[in-house]
C-alpha atoms as a PDB file:
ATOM      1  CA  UNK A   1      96.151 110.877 108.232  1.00  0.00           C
ATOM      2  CA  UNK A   2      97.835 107.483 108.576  1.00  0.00           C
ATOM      3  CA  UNK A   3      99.047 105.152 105.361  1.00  0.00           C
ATOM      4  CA  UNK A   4      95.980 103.097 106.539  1.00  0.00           C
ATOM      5  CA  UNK A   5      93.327 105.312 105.589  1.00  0.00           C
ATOM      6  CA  UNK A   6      94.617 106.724 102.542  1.00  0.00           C
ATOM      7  CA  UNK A   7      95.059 103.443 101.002  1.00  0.00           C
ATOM      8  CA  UNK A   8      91.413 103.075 102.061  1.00  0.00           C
ATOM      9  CA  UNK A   9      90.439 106.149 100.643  1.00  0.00           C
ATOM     10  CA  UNK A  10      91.839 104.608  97.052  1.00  0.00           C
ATOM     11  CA  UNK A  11      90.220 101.521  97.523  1.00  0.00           C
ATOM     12  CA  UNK A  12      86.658 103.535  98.207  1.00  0.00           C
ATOM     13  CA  UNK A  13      87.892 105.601  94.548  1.00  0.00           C
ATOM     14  CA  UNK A  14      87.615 108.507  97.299  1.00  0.00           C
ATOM     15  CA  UNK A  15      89.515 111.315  95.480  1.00  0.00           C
ATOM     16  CA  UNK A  16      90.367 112.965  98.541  1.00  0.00           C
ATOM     17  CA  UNK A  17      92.950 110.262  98.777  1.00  0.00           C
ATOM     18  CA  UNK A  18      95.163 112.363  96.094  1.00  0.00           C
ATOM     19  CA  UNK A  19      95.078 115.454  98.408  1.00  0.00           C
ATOM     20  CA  UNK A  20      96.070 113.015 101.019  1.00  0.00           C
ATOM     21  CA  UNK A  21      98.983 111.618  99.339  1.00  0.00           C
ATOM     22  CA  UNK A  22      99.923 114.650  98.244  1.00  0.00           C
ATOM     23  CA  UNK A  23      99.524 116.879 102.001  1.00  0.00           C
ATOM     24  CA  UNK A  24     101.600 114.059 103.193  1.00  0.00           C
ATOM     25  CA  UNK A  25     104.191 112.617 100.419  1.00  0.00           C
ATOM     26  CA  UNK A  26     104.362 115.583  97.923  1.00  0.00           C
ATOM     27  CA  UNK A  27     107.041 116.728  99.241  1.00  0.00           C
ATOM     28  CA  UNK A  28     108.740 113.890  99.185  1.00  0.00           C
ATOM     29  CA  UNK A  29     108.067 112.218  96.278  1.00  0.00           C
ATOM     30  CA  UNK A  30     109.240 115.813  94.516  1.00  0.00           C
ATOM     31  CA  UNK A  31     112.686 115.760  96.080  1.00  0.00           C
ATOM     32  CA  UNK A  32     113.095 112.354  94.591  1.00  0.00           C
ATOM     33  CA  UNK A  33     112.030 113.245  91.293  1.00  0.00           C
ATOM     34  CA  UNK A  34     113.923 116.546  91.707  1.00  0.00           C
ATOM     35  CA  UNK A  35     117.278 114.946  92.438  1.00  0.00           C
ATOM     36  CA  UNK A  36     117.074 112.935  89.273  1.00  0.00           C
ATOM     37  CA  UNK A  37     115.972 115.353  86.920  1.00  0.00           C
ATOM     38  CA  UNK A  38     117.070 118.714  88.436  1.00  0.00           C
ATOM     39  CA  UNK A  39     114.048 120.454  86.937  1.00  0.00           C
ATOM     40  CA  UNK A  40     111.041 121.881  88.759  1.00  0.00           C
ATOM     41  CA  UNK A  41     108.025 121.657  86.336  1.00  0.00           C
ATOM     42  CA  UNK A  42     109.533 117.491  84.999  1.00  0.00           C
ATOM     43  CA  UNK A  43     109.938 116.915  89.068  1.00  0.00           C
ATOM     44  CA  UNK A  44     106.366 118.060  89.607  1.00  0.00           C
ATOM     45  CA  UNK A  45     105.039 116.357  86.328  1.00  0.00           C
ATOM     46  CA  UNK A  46     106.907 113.090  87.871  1.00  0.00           C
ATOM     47  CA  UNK A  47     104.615 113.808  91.211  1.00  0.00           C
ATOM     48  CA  UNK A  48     101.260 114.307  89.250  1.00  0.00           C
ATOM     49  CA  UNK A  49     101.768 111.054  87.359  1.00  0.00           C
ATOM     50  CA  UNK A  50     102.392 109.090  90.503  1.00  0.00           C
ATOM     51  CA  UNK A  51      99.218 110.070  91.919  1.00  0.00           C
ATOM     52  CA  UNK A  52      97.679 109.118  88.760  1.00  0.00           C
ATOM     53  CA  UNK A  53     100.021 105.712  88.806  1.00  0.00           C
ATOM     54  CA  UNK A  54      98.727 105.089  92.436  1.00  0.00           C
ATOM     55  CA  UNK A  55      95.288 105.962  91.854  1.00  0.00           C
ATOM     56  CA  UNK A  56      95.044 103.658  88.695  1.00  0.00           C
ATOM     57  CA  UNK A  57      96.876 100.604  90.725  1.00  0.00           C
ATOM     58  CA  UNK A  58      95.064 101.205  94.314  1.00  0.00           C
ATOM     59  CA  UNK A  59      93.226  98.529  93.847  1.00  0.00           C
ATOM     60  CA  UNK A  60      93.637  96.113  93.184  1.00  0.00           C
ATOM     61  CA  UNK A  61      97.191  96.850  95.009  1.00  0.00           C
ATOM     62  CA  UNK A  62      97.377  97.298  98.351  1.00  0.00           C
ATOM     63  CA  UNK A  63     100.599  98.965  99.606  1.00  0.00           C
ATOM     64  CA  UNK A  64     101.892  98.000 103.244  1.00  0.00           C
ATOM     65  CA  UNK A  65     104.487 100.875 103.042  1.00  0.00           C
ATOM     66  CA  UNK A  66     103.007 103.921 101.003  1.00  0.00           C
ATOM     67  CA  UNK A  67     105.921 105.980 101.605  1.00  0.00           C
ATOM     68  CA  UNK A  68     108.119 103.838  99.566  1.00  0.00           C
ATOM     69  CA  UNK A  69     105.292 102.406  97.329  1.00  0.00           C
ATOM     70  CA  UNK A  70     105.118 105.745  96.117  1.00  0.00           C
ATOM     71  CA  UNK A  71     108.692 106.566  96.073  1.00  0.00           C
ATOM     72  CA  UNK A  72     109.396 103.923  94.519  1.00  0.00           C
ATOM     73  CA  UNK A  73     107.041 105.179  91.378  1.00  0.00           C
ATOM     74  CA  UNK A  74     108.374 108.524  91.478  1.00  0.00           C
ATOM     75  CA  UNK A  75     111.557 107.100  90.879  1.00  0.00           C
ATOM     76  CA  UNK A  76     111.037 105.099  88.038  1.00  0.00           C
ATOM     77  CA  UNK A  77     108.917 107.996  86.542  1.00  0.00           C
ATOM     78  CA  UNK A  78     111.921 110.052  86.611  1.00  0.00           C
ATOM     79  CA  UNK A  79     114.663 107.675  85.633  1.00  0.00           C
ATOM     80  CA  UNK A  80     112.449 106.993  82.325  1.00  0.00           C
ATOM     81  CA  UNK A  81     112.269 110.535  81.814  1.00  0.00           C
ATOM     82  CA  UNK A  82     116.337 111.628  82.386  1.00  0.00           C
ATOM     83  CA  UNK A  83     116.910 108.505  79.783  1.00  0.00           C
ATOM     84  CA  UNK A  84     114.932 110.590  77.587  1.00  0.00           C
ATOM     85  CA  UNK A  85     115.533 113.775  77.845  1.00  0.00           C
ATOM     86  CA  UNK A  86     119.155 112.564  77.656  1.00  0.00           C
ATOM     87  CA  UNK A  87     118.542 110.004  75.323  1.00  0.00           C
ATOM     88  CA  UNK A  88     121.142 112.511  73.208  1.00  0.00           C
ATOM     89  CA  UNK A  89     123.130 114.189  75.266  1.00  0.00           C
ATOM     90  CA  UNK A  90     125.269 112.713  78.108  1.00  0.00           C
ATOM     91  CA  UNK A  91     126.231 115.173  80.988  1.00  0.00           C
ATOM     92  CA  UNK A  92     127.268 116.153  84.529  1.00  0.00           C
ATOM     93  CA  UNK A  93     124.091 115.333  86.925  1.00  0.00           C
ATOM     94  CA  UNK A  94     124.248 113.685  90.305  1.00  0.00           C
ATOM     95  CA  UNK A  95     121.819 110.780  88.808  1.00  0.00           C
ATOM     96  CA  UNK A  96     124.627 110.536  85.826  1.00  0.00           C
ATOM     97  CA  UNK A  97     127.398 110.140  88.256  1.00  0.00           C
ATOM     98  CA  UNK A  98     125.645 107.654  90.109  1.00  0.00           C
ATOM     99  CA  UNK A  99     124.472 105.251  87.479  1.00  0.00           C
ATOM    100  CA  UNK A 100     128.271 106.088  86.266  1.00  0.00           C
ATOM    101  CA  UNK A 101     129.637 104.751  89.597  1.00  0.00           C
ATOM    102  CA  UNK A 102     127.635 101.314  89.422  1.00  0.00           C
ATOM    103  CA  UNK A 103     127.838 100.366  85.777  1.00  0.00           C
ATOM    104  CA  UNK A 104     131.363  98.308  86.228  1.00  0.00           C
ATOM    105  CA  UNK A 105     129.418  96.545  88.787  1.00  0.00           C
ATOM    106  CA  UNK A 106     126.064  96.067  86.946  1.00  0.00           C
ATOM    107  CA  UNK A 107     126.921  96.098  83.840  1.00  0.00           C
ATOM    108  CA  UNK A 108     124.993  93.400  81.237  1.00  0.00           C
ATOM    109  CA  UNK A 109     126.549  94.843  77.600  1.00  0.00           C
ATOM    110  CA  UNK A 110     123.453  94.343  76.392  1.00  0.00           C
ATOM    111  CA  UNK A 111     124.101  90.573  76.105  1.00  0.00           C
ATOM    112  CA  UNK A 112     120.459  88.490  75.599  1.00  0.00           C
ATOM    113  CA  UNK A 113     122.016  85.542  78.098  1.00  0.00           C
ATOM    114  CA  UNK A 114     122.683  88.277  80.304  1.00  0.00           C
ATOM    115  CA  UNK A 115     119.748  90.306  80.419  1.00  0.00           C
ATOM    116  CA  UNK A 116     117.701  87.000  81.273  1.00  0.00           C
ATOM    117  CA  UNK A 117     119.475  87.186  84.322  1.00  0.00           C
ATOM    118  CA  UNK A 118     118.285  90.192  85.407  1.00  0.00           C
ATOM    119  CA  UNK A 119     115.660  89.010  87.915  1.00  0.00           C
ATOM    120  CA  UNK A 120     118.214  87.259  89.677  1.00  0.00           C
ATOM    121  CA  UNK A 121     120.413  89.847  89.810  1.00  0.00           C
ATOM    122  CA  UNK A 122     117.695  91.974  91.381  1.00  0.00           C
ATOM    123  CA  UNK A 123     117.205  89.335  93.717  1.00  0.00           C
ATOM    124  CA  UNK A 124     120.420  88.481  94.487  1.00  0.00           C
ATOM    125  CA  UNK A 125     121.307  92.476  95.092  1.00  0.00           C
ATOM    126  CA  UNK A 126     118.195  92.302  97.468  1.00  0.00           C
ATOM    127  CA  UNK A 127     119.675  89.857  99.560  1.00  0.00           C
ATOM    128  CA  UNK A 128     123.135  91.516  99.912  1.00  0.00           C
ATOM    129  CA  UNK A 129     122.076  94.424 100.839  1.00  0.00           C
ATOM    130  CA  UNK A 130     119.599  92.627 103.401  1.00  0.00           C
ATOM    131  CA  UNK A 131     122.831  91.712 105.002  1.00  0.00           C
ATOM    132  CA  UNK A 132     124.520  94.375 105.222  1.00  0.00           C
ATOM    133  CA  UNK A 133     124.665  96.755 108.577  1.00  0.00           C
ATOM    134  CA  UNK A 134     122.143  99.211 108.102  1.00  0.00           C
ATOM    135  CA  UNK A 135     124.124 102.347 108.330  1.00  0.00           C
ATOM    136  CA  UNK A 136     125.970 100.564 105.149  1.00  0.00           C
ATOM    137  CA  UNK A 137     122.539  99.647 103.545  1.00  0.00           C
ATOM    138  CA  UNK A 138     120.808 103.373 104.210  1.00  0.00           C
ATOM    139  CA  UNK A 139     123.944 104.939 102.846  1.00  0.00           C
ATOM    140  CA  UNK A 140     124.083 102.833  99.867  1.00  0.00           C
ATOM    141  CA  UNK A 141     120.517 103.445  98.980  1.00  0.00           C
ATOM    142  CA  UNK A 142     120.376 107.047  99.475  1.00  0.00           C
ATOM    143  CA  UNK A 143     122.832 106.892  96.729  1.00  0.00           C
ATOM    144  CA  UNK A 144     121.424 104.983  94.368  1.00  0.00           C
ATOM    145  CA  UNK A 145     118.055 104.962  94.911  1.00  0.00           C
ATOM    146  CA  UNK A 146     117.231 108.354  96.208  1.00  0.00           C
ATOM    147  CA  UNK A 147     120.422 109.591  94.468  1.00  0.00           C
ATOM    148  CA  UNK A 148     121.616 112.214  97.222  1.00  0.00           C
ATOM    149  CA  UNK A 149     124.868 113.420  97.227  1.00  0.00           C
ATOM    150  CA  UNK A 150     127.640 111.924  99.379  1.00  0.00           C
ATOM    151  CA  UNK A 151     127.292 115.698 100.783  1.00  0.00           C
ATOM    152  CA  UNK A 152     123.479 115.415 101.501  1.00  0.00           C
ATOM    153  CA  UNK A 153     124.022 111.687 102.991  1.00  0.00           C
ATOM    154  CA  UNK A 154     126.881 113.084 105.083  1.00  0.00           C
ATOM    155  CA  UNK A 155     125.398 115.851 106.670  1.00  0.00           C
ATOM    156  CA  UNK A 156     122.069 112.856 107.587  1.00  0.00           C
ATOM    157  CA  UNK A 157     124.435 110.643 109.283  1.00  0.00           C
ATOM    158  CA  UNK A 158     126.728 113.482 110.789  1.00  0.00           C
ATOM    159  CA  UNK A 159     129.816 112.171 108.844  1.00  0.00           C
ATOM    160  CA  UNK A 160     132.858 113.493 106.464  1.00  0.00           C
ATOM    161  CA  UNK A 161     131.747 112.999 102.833  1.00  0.00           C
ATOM    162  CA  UNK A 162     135.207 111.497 102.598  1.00  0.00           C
ATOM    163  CA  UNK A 163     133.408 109.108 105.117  1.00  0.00           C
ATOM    164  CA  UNK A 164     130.470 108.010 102.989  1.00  0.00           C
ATOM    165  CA  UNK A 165     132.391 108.012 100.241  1.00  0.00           C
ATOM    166  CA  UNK A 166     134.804 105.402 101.838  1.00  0.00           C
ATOM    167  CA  UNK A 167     131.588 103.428 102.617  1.00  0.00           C
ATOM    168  CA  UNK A 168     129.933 103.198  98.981  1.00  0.00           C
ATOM    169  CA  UNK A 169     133.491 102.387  97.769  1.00  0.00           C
ATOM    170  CA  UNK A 170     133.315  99.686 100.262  1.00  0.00           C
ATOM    171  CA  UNK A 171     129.952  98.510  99.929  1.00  0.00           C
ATOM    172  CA  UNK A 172     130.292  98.918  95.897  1.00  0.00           C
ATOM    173  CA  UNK A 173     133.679  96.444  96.202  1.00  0.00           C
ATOM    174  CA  UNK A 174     131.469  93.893  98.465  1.00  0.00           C
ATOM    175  CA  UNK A 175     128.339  93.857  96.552  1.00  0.00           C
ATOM    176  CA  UNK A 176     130.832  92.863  93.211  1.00  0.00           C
ATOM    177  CA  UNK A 177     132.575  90.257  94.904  1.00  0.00           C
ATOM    178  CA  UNK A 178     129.182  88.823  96.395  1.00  0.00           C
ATOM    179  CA  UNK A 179     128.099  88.857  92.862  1.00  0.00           C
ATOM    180  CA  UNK A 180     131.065  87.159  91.725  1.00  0.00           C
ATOM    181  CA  UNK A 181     130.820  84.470  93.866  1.00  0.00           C
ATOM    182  CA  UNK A 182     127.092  83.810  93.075  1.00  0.00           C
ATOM    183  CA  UNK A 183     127.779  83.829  89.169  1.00  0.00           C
ATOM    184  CA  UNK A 184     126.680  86.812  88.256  1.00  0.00           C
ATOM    185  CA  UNK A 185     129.379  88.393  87.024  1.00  0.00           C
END
C-alpha cells in the first residue's frame, strides 16, 4: 500500500492503518529502535508507541514522507528511553559511542544562553548538512541518526570502515568549523 493511503487511512481513524504501518515500516522502525537500545522487547515497545504516537498525531498532521515521519518518532522514543535506562549507568553501546563522538562538537554545558540557541543550532546543522555531497550527508546520518556502525554503513556503500570512518572524521571537523564561523560555538 503506498504512504498515500495509509496516511488516509489515519485521517478516516481507519485502524487498519496500524497493520499498514506496521506490514510496511515495522521492520524498520524496530531496527532503529533496536540499534539504540539493543533490547528486543524496549525496541518493540519503542514500535508499539509510535503507532500509537502516529495514530494520536494523524490528523491533524499530515506526513509527506511516512518513512521518516515515523522514523523519526521511533528514534526519539528510544533515545528518551536509553537516557533512562542509563540515566545511572554509563556504558559501551553503539548509541553511547556515537553521542560520545559528537559532544565536543555539540556540546552546550548546560549553559541557559546556550541552550536558547538550540533552534538555531538545529537549523544551522540542517543547512550544513544540506550542503554537503550526499554520500557525505547519508554517511553522516546513518551514524547519528540511525546510529549504524561504521561496519554496517561500510558494507551499504561498499567501502573500508577505515573509509567511513575517515569521512565522519571529516564531516565531524567541517560541520565544527561551519559552526564556528556562524557563532555557534
Amino acid at each position: 500500500m503506498e504512504d498515500t493511503e495509509i496516511v488516509e487511512l489515519y485521517w478516516n481513524r481507519d485502524e487498519q492503518a496500524i497493520r499498514e504501518t506496521d506490514d510496511k515500516y515495522g521492520h524498520y522502525c524496530f531496527k532503529t529502535a533496536y540499534r539504540i537500545l539493543f533490547d528486543n522487547m524496549d525496541a518493540q515497545e519503542c514500535v508499539n508507541d509510535t503507532w500509537l504516537t502516529a495514530w494520536n498525531h494523524i490528523p491533524p498532521e499530515r506526513p509527506v514522507r511516512l518513512k521518516y515521519y515515523l522514523v523519526k518518532i521511533t528514534r526519539n522514543i528510544a533515545m528518551n528511553l536509553f537516557r533512562k535506562n542509563s540515566a545511572e549507568k554509563r556504558g559501551g553501546t553503539e548509541t553511547e559511542a556515537a553521542l560520545q563522538e559528537l559532544e565536543n562538537v555539540l556540546s552546550n554545558n548546560n549553559d541557559p544562553e546556550k541552550e536558547f540557541l538550540a533552534s538555531e543550532l538545529h537549523r544551522a546543522v540542517q543547512v550544513f548538512l544540506k550542503k554537503l555531497p550526499a554520500k557525505e550527508r547519508n554517511v553522516f546520518i546513518r551514524r547519528y541518526f540511525y546510529f549504524e556502525t561504521g561496519k554496517e554503513i561500510a558494507e551499504k556503500y561498499g567501502l573500508s570502515e577505515n573509509n567511513i570512518n575517515v569521512i565522519l572524521n571529516r564531516v565531524r571537523r567541517k560541520l565544527r568549523d561551519n559552526l564556528l564561523k556562524e557563532g555557534y560555538l
